[in-house]
Protein backbone atom coordinates (compact mmCIF):
# COMPACT_ATOMS: atom_id res chain seq x y z
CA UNK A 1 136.23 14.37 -35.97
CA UNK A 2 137.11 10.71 -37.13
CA UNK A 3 136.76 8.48 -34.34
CA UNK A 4 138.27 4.68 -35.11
CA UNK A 5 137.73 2.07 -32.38
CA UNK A 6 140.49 -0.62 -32.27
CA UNK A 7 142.19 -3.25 -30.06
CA UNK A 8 144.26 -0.75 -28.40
CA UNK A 9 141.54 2.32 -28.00
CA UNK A 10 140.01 4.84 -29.56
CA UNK A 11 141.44 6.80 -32.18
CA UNK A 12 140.18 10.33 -32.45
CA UNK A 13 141.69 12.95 -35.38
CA UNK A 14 140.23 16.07 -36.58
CA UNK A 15 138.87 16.99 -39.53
CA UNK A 16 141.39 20.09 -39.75
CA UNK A 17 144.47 18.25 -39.33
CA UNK A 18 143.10 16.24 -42.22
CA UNK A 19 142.60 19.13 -44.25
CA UNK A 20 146.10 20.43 -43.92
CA UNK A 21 147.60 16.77 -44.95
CA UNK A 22 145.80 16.12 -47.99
CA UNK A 23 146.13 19.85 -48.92
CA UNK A 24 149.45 19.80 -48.74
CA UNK A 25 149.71 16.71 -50.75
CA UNK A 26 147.47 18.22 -53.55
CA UNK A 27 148.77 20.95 -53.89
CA UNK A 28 151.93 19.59 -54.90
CA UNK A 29 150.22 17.65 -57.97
CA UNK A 30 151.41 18.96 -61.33
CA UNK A 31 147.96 20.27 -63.14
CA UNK A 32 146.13 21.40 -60.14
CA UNK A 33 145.04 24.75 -59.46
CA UNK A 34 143.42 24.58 -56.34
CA UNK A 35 140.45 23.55 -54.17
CA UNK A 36 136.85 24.05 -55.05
CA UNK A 37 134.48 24.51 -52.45
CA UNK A 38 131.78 21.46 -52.45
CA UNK A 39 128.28 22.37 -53.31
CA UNK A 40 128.87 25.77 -55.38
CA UNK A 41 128.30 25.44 -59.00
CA UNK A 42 130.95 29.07 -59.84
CA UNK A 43 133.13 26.84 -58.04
CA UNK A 44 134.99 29.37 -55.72
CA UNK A 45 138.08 28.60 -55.38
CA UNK A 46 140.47 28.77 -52.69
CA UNK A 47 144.21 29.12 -54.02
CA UNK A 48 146.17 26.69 -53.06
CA UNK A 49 149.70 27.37 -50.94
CA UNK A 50 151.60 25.46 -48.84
CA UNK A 51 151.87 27.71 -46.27
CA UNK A 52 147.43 28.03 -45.93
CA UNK A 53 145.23 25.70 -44.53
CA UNK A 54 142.52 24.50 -47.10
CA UNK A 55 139.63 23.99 -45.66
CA UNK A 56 137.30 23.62 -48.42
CA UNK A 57 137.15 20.89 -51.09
CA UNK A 58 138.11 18.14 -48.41
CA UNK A 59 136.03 15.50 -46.58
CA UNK A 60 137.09 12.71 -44.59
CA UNK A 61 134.84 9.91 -43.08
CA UNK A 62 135.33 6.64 -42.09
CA UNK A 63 133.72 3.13 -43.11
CA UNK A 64 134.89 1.44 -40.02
CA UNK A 65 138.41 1.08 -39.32
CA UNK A 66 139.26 2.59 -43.19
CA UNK A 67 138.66 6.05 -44.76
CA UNK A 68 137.20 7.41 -47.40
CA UNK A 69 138.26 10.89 -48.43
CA UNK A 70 136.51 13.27 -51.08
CA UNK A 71 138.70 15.73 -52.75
CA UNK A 72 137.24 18.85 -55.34
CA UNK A 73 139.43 20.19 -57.07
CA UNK A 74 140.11 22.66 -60.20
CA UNK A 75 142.88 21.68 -63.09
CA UNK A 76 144.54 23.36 -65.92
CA UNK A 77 143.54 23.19 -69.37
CA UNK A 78 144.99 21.17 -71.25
CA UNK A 79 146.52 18.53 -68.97
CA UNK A 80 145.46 14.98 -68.90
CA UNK A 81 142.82 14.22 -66.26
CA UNK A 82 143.45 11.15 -65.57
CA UNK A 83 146.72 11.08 -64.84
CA UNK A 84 146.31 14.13 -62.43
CA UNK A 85 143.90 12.04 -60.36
CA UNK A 86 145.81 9.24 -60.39
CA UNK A 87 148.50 10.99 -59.05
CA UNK A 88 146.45 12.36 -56.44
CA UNK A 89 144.84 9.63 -55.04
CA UNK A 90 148.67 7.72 -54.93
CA UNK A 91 149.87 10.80 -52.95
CA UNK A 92 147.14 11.26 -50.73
CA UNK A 93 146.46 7.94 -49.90
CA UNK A 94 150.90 7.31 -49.20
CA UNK A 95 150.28 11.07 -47.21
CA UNK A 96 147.50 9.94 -44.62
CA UNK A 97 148.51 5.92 -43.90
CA UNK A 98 151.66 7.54 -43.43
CA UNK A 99 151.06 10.18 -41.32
CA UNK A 100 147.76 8.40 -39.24
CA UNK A 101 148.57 4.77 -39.61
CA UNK A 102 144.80 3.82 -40.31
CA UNK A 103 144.25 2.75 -43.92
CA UNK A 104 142.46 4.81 -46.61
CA UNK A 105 139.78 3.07 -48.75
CA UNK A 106 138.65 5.00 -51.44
CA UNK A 107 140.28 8.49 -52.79
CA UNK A 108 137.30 10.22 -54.75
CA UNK A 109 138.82 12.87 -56.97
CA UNK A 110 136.05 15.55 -58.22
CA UNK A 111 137.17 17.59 -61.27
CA UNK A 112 134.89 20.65 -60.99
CA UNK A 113 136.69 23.07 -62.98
CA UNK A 114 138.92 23.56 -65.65
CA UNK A 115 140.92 27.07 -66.01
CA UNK A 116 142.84 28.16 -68.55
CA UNK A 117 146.68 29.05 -68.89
């Protein structure tokens, strides 16, 4: 649960509801394959669709009234890295001000795996 303190309250979301957002917006990157549960070096990953909840490969905590969200995730070979991140941390970060109105900090983009075509 992220909890924000403001002038008009407290703001309390969920860490689920955050987990469908920003898998939502990640999984309509170009390049990506899908999530990759933190902490496993296999990398087991949980296929991506927009339908599913993705629970694993997402966490969102807050640095006081801003967030900071940490996103693991597995690419295609062959497609430029950078630019993949890039694009995700422009579409998350548009995804959650938009959808929360608090303002995100920091997107951390974690390439753990690579698969092939």
């Amino acid at each position: 649960m992220i909890r924000v303190d403001n002038r008009y309250g407290t703001i309390e979301i969920s860490q689920d509801y955050f987990r469908y957002i920003i898998g939502d917006a990640v999984s309509s990157c170009y390049g990506v394959v899908g999530m990759v549960r933190k902490g496993t070096r296999k990398g087991l990953r949980a296929v991506l669709s927009r339908q599913a909840m993705v629970e694993d490969g997402i966490r969102v905590r807050n640095e006081g009234e801003r967030l900071v969200v940490d996103i693991h995730i597995e690419v295609v070979f062959g497609m430029n890295i950078a630019a993949i991140a890039k694009s995700i941390v422009n579409k998350v970060r548009y995804t959650v001000e938009e959808a929360t109105g608090l303002t995100v900090k920091k997107v951390n983009v974690f390439v753990d795996g690579i698969q092939p075509e």
